[in-house]
PDB file of N, CA and C in Angstrom:
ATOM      1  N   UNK A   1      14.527   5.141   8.606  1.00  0.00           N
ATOM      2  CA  UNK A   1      13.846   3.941   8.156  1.00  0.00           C
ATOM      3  C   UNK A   1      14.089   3.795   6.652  1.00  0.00           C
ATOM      4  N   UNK A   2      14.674   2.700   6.248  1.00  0.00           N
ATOM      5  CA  UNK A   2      15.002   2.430   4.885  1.00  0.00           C
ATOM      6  C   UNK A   2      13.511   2.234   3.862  1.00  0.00           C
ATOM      7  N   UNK A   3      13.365   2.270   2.404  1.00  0.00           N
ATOM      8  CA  UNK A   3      12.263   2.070   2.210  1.00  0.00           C
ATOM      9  C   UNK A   3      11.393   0.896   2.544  1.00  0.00           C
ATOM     10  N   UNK A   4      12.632  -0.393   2.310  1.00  0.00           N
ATOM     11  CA  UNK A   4      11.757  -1.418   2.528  1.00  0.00           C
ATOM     12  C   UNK A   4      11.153  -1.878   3.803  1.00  0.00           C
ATOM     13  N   UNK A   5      11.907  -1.719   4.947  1.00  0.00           N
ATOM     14  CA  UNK A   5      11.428  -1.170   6.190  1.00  0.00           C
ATOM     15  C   UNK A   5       9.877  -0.668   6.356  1.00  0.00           C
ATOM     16  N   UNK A   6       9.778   0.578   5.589  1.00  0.00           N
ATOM     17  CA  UNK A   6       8.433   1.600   5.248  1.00  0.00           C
ATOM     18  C   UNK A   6       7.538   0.569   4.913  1.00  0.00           C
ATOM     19  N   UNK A   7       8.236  -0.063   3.319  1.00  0.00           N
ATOM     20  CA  UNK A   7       6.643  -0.593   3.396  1.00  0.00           C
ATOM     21  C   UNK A   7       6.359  -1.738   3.903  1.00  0.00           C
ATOM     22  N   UNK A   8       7.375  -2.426   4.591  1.00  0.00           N
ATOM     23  CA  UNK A   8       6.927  -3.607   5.565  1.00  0.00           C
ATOM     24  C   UNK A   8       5.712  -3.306   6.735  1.00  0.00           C
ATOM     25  N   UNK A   9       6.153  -2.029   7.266  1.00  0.00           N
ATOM     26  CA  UNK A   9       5.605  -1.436   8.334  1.00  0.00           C
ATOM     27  C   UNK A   9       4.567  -1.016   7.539  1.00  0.00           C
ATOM     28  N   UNK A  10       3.982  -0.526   6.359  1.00  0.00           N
ATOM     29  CA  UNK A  10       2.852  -0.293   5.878  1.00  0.00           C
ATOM     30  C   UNK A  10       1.951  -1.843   5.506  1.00  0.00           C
ATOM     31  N   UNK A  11       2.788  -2.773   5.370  1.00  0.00           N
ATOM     32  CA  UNK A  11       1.741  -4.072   5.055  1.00  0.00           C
ATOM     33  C   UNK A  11       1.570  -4.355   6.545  1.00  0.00           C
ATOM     34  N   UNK A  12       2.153  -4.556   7.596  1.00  0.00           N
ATOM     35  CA  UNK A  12       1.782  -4.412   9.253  1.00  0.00           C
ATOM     36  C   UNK A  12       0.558  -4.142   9.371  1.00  0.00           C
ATOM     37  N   UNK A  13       0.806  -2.656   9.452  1.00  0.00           N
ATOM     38  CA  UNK A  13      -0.211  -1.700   9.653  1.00  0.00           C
ATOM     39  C   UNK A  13      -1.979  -2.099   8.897  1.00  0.00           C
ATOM     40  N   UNK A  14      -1.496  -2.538   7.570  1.00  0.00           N
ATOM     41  CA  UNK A  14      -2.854  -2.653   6.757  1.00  0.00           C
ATOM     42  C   UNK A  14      -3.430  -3.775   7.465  1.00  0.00           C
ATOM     43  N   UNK A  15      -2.472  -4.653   7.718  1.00  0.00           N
ATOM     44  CA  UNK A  15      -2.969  -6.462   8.342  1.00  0.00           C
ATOM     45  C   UNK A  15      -3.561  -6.359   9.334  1.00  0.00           C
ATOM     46  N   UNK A  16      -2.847  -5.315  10.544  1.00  0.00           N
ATOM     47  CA  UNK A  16      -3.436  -5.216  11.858  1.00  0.00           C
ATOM     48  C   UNK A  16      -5.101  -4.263  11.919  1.00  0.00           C
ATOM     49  N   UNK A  17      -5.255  -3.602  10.501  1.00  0.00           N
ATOM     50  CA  UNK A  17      -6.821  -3.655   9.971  1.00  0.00           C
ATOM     51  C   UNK A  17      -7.651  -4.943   9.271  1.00  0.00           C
ATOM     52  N   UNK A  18      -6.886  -5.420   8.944  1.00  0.00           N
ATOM     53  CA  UNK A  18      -7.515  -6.544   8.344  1.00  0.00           C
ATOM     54  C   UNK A  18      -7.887  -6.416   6.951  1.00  0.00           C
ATOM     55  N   UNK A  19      -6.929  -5.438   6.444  1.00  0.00           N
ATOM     56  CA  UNK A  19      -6.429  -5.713   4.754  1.00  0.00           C
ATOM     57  C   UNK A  19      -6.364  -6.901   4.084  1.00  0.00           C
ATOM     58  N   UNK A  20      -7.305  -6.986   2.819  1.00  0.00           N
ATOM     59  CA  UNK A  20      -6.960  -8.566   2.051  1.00  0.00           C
ATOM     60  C   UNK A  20      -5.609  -8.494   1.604  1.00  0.00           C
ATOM     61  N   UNK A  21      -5.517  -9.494   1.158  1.00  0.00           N
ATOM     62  CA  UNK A  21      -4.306 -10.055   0.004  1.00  0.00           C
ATOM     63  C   UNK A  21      -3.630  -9.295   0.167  1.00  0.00           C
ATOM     64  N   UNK A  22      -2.708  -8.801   0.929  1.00  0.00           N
ATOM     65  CA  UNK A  22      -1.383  -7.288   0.902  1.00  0.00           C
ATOM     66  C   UNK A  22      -0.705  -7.669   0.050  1.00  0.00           C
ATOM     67  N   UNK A  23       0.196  -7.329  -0.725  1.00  0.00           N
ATOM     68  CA  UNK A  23       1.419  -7.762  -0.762  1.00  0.00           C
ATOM     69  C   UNK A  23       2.443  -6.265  -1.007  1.00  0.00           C
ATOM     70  N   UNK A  24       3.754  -6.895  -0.979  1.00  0.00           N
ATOM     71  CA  UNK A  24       4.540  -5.633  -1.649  1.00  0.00           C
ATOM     72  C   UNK A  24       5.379  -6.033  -2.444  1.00  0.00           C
ATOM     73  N   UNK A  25       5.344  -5.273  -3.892  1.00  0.00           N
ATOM     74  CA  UNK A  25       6.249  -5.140  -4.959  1.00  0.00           C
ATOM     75  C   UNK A  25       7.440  -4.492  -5.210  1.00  0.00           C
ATOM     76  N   UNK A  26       8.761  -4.615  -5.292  1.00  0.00           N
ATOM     77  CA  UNK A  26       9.962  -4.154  -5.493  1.00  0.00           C
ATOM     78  C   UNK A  26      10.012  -3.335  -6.593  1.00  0.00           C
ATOM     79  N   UNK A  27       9.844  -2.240  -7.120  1.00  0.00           N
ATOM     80  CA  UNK A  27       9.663  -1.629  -8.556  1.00  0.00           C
ATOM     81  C   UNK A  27      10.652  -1.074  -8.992  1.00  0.00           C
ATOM     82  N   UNK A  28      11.716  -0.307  -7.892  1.00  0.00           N
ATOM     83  CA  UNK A  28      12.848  -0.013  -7.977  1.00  0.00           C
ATOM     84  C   UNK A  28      13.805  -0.395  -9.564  1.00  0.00           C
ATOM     85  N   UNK A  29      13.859  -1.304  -9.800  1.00  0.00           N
ATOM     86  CA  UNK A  29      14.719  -1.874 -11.090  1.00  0.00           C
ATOM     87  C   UNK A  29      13.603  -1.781 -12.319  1.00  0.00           C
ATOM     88  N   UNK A  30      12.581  -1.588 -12.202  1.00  0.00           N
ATOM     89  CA  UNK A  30      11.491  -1.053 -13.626  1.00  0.00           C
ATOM     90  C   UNK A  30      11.138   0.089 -13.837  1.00  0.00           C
ATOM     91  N   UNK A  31      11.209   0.921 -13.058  1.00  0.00           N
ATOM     92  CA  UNK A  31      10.523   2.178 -12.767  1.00  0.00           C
ATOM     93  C   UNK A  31      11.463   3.113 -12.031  1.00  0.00           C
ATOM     94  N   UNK A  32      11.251   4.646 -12.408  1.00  0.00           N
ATOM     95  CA  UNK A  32      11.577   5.285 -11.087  1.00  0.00           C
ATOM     96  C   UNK A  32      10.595   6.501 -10.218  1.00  0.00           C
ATOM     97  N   UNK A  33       9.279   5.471  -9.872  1.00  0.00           N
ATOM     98  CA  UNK A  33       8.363   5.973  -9.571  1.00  0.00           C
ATOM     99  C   UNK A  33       8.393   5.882  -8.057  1.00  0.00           C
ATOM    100  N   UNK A  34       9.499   4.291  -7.769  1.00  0.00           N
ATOM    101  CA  UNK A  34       9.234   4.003  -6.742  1.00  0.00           C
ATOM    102  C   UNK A  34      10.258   2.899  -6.247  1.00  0.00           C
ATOM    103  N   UNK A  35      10.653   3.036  -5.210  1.00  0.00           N
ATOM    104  CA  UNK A  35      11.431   1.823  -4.805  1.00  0.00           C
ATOM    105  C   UNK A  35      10.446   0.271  -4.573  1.00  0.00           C
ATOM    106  N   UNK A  36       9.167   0.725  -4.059  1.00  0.00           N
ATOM    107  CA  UNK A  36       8.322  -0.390  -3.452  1.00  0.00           C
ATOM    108  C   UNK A  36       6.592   0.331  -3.251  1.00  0.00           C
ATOM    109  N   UNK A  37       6.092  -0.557  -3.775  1.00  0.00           N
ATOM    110  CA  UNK A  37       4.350  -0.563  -3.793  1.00  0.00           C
ATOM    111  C   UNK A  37       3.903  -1.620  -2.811  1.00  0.00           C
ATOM    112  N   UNK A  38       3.208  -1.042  -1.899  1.00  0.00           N
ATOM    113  CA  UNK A  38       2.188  -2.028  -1.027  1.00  0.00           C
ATOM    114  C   UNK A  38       0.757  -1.841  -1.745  1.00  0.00           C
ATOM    115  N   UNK A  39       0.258  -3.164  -2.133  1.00  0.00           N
ATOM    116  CA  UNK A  39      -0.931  -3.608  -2.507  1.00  0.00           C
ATOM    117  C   UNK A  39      -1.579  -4.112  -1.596  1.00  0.00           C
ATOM    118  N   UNK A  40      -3.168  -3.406  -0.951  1.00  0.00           N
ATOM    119  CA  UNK A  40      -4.263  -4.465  -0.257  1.00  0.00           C
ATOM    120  C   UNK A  40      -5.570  -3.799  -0.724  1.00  0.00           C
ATOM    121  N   UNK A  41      -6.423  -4.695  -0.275  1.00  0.00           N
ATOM    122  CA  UNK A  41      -7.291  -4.256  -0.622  1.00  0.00           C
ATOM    123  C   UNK A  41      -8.974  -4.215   0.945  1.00  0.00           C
ATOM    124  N   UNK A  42      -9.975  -3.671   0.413  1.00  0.00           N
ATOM    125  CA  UNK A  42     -10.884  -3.928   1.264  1.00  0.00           C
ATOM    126  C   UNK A  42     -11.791  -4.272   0.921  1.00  0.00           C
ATOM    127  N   UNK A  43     -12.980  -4.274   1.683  1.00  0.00           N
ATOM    128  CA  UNK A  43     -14.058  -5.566   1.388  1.00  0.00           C
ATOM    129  C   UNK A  43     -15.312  -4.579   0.876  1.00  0.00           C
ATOM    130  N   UNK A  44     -14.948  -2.936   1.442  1.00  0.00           N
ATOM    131  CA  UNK A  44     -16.021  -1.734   1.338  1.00  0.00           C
ATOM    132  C   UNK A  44     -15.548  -0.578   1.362  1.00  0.00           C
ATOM    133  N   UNK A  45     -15.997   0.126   0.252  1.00  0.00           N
ATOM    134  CA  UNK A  45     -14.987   1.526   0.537  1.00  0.00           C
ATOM    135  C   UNK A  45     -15.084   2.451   1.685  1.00  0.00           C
ATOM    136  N   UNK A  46     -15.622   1.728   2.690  1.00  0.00           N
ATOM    137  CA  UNK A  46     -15.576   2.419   4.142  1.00  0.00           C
ATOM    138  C   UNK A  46     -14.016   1.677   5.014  1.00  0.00           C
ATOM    139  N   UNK A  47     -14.377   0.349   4.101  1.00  0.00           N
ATOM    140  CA  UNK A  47     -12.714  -0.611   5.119  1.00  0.00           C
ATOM    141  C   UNK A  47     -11.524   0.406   4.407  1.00  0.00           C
ATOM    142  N   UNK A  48     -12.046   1.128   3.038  1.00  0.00           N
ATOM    143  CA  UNK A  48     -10.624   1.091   2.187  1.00  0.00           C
ATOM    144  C   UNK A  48     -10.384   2.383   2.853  1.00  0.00           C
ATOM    145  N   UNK A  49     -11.137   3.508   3.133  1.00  0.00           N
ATOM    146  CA  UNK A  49     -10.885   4.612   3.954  1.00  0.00           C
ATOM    147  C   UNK A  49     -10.367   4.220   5.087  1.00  0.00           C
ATOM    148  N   UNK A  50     -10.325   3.357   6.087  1.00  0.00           N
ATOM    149  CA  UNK A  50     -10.545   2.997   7.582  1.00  0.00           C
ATOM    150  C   UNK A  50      -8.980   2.416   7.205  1.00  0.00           C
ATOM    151  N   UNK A  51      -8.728   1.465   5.868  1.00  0.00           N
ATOM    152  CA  UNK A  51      -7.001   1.420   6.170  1.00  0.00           C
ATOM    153  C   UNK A  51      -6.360   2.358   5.924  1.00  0.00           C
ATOM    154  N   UNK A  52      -6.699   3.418   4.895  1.00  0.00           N
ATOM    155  CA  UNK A  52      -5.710   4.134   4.012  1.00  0.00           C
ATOM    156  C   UNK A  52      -5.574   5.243   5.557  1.00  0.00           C
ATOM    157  N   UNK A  53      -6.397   5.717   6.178  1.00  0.00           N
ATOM    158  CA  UNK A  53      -6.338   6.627   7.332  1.00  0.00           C
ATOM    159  C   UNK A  53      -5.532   5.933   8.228  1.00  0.00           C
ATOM    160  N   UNK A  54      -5.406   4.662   8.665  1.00  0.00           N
ATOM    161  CA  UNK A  54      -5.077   4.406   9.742  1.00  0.00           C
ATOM    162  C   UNK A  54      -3.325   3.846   8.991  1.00  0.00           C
ATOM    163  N   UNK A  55      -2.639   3.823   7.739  1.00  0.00           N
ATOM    164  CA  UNK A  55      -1.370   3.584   7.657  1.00  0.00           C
ATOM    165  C   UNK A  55      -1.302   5.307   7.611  1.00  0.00           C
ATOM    166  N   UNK A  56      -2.119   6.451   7.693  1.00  0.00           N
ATOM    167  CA  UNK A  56      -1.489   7.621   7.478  1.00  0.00           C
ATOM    168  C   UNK A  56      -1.307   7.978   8.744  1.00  0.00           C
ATOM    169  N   UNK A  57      -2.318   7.791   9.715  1.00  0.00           N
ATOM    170  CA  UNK A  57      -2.240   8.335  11.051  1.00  0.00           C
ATOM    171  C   UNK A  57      -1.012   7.015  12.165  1.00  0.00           C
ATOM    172  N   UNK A  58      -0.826   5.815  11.697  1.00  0.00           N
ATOM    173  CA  UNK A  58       0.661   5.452  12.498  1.00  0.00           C
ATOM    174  C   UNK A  58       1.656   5.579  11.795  1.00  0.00           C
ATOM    175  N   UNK A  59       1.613   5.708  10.564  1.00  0.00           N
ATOM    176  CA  UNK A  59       3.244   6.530  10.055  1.00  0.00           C
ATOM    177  C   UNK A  59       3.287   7.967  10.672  1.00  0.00           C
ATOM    178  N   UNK A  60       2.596   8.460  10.987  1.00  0.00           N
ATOM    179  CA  UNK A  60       2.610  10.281  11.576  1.00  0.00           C
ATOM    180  C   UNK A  60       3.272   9.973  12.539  1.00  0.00           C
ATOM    181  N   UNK A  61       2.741   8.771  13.149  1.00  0.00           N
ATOM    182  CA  UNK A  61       3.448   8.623  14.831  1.00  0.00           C
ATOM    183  C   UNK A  61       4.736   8.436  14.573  1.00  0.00           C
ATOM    184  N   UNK A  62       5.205   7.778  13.532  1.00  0.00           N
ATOM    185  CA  UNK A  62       6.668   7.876  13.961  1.00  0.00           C
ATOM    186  C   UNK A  62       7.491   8.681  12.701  1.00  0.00           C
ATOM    187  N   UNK A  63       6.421  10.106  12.887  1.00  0.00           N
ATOM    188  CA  UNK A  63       7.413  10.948  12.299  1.00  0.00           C
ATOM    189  C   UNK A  63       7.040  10.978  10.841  1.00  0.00           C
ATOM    190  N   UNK A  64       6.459  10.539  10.203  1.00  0.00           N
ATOM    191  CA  UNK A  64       6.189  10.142   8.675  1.00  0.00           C
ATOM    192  C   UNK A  64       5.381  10.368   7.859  1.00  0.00           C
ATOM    193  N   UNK A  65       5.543  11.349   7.420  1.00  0.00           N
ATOM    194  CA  UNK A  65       4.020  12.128   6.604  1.00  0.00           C
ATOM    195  C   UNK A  65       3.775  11.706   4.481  1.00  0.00           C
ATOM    196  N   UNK A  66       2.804  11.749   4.108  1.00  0.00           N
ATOM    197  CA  UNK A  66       2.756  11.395   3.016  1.00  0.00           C
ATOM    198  C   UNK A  66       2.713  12.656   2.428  1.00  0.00           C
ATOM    199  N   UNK A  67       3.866  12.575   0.891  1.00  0.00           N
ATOM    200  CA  UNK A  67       3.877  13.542   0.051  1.00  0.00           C
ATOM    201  C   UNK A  67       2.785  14.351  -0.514  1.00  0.00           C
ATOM    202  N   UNK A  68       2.139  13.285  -0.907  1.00  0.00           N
ATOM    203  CA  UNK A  68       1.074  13.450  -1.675  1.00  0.00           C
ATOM    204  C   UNK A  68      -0.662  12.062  -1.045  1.00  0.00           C
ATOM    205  N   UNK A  69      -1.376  12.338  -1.163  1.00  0.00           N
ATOM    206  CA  UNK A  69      -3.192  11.665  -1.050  1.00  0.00           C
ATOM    207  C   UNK A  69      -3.755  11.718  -1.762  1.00  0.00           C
ATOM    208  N   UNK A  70      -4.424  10.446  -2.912  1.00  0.00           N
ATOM    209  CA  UNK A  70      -5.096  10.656  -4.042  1.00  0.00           C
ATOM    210  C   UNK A  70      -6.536   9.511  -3.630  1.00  0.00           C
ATOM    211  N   UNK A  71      -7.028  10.445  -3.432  1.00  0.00           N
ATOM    212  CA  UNK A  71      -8.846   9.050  -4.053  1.00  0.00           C
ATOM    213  C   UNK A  71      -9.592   8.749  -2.662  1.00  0.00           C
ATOM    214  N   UNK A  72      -9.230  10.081  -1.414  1.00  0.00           N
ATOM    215  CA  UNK A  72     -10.541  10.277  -0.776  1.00  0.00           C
ATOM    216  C   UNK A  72     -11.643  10.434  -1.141  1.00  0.00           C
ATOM    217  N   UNK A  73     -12.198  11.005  -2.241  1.00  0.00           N
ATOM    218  CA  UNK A  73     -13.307  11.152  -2.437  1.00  0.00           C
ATOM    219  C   UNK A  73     -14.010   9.866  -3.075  1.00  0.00           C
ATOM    220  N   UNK A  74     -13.493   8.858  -3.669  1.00  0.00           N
ATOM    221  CA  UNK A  74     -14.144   8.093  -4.345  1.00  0.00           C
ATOM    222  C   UNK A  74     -14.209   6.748  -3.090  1.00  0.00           C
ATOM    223  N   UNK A  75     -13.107   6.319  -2.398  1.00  0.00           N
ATOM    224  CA  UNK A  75     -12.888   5.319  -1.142  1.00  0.00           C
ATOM    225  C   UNK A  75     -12.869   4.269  -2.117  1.00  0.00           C
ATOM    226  N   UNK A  76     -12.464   4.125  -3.628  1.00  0.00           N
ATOM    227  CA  UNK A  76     -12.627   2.699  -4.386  1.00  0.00           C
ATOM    228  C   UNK A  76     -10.723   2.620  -4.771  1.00  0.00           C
ATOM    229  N   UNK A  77      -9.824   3.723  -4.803  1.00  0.00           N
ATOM    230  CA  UNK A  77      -8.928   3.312  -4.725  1.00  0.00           C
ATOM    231  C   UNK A  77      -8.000   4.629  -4.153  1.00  0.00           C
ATOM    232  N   UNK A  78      -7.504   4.809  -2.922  1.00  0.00           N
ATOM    233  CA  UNK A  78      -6.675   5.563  -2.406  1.00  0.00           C
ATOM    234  C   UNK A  78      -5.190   4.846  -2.499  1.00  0.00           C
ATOM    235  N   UNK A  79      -4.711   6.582  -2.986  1.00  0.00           N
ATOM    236  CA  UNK A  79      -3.060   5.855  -2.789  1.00  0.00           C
ATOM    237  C   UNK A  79      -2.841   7.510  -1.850  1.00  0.00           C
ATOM    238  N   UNK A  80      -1.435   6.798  -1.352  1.00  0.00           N
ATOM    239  CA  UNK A  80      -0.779   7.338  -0.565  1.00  0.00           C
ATOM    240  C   UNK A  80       0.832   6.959  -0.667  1.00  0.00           C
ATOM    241  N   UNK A  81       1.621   8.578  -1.283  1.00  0.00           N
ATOM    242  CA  UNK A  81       2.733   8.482  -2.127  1.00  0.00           C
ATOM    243  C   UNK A  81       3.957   8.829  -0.683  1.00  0.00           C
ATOM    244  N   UNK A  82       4.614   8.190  -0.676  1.00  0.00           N
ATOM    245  CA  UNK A  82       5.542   8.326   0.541  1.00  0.00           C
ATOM    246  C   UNK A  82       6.929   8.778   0.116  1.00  0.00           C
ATOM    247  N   UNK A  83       7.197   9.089  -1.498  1.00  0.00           N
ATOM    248  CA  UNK A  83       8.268   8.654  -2.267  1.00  0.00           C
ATOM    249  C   UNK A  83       8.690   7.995  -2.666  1.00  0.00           C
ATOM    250  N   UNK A  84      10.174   6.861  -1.930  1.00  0.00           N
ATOM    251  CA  UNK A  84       9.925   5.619  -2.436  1.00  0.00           C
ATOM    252  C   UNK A  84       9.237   4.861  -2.212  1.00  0.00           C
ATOM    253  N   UNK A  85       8.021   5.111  -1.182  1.00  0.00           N
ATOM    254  CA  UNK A  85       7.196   3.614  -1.068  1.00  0.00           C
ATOM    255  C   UNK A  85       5.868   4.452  -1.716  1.00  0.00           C
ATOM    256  N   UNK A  86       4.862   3.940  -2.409  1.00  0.00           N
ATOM    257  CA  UNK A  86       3.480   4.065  -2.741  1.00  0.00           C
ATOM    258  C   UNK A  86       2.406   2.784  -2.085  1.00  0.00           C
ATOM    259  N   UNK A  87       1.472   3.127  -1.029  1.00  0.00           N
ATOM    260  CA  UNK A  87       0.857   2.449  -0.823  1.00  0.00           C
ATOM    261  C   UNK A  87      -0.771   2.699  -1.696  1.00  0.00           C
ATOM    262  N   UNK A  88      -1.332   1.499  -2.194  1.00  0.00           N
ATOM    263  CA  UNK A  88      -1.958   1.585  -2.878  1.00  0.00           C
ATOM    264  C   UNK A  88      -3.048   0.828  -2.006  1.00  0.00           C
ATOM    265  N   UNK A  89      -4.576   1.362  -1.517  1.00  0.00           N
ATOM    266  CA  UNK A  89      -5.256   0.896  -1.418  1.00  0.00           C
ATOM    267  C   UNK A  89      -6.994   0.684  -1.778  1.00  0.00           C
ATOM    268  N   UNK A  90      -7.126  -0.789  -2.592  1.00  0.00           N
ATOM    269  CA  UNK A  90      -8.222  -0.761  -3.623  1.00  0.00           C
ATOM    270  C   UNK A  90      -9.797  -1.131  -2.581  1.00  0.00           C
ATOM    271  N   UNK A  91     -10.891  -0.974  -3.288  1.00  0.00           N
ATOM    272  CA  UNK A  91     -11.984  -2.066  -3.476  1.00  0.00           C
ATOM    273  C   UNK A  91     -11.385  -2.795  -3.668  1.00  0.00           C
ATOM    274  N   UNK A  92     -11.789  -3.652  -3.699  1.00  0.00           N
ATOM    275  CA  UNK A  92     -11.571  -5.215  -3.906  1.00  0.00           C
ATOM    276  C   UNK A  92     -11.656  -5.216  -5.634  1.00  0.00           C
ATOM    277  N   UNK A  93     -13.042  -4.872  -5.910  1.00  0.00           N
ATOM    278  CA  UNK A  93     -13.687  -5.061  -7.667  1.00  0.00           C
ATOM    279  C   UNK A  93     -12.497  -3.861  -8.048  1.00  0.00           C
ATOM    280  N   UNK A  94     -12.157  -3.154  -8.186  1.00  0.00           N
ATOM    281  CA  UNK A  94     -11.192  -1.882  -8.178  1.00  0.00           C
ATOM    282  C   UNK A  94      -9.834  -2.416  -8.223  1.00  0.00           C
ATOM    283  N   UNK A  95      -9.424  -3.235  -7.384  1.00  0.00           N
ATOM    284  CA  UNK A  95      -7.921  -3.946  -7.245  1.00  0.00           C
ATOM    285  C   UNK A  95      -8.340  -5.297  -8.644  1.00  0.00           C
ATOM    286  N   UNK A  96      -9.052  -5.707  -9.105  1.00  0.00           N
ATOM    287  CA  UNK A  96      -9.318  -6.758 -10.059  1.00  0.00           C
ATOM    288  C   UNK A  96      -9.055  -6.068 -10.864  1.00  0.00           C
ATOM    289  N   UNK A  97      -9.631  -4.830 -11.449  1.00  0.00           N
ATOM    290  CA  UNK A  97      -9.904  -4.168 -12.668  1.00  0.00           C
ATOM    291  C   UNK A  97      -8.310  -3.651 -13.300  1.00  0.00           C
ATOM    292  N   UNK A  98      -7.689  -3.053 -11.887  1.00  0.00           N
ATOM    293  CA  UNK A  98      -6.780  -2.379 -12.834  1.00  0.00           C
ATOM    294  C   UNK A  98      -5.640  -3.609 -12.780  1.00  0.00           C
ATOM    295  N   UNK A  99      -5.245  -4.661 -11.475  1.00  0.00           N
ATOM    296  CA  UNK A  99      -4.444  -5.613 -11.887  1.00  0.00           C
ATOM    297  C   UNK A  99      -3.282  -5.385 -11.850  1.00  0.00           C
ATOM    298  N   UNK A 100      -2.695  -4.399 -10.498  1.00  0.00           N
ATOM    299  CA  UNK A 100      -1.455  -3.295 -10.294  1.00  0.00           C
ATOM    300  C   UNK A 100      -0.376  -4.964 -10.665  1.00  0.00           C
ATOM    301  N   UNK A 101      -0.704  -6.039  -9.784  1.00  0.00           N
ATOM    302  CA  UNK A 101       0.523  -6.857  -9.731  1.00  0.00           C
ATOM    303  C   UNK A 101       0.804  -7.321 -10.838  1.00  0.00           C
ATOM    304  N   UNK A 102      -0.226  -7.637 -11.615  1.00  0.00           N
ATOM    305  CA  UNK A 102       0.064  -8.106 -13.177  1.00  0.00           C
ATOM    306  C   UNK A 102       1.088  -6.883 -13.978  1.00  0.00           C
ATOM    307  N   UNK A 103       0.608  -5.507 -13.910  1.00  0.00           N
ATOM    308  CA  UNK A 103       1.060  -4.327 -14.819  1.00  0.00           C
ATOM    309  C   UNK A 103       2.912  -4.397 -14.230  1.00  0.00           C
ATOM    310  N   UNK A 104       2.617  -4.926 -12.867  1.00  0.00           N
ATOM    311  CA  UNK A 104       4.311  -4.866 -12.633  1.00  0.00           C
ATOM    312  C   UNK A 104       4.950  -5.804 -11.826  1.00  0.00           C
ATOM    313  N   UNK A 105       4.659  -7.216 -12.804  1.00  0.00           N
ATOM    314  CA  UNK A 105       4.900  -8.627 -12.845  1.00  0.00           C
ATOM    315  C   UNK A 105       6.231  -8.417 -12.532  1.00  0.00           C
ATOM    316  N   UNK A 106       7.048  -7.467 -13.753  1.00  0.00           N
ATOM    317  CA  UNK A 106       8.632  -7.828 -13.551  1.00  0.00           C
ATOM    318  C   UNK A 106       9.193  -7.361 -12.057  1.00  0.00           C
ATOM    319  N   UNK A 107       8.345  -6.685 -11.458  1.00  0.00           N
ATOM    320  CA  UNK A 107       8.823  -6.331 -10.344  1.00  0.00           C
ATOM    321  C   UNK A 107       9.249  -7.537  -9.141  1.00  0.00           C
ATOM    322  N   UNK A 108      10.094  -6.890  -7.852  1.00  0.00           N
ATOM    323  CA  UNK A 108      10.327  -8.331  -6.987  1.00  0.00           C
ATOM    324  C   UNK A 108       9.050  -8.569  -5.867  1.00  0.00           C
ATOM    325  N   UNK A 109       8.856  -9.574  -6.027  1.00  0.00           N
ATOM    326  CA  UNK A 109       7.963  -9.643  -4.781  1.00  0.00           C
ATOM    327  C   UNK A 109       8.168  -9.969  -3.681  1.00  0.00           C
ATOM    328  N   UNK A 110       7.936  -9.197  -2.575  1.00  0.00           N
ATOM    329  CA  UNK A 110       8.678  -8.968  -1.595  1.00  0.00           C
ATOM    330  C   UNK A 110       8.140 -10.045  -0.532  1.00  0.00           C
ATOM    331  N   UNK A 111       8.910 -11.062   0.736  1.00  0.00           N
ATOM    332  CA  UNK A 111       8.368 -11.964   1.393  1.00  0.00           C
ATOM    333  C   UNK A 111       7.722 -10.976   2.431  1.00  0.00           C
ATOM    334  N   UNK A 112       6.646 -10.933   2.858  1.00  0.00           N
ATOM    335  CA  UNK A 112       5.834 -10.143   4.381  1.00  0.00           C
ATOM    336  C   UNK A 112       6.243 -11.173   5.581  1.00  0.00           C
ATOM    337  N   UNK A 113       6.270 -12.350   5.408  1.00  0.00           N
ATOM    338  CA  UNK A 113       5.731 -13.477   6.235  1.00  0.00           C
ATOM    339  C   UNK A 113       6.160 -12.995   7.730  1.00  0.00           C
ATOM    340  N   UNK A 114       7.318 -12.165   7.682  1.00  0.00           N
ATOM    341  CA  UNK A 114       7.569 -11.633   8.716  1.00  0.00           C
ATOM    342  C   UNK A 114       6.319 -10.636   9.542  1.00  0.00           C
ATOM    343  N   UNK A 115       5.797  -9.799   8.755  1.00  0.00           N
ATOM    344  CA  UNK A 115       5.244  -8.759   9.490  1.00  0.00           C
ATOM    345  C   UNK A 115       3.669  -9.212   9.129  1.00  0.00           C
ATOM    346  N   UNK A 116       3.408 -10.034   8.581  1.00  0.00           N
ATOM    347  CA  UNK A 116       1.591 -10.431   8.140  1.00  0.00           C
ATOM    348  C   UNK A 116       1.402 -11.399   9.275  1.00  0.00           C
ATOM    349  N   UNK A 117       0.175 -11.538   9.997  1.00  0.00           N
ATOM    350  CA  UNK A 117      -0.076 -12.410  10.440  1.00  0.00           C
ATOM    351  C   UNK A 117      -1.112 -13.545   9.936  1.00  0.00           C
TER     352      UNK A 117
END
């Protein structure tokens, strides 16, 4: 599975929870943190646990484990580092504050329309 693939299938996954606003950012050409960031967010840090678990437990299914898990304990912003993809998932007030899409404007923004419903 190529990255962008990954995080298509990670904005899927968040939608078919009912993740706000997803989107995904191309970072690849600014950074080399990452080929691609999926941004969503939730409405309660019980939704933001309930997505960040459920893109970890259907990427497992097909084989796909995360490097690294940061921000179980707080449920206001979990990421989950895949390598090139980082899925990032906020609070809602949490996704305002820090403003990931603004900090990496120059990045590409990627069309979902395919995989969002």
């Amino acid at each position: 599975m190529t990255s962008l693939e990954l995080a298509k299938e990670a904005a899927k996954i968040l939608d078919s929870k009912k993740g706000i606003d997803i989107q995904a950012i191309g970072v690849r050409e600014v950074t080399t943190l990452a080929d691609y960031f999926v941004i969503a967010a939730g409405g309660s840090s019980t939704q933001v646990k309930a997505l960040a678990d459920e893109v970890e437990f259907q990427l497992k299914q097909l084989g796909i484990s995360p490097n690294h898990i940061e921000g179980h304990r707080s449920n206001t912003w979990i990421l989950l580092d895949y390598g090139n993809v980082v899925v990032h998932v906020f609070l809602k007030e949490t996704r305002d504050f820090y403003d990931l899409e603004r900090l990496w404007q120059d990045g590409e923004q990627i069309d979902l329309s395919s995989v969002l419903e």
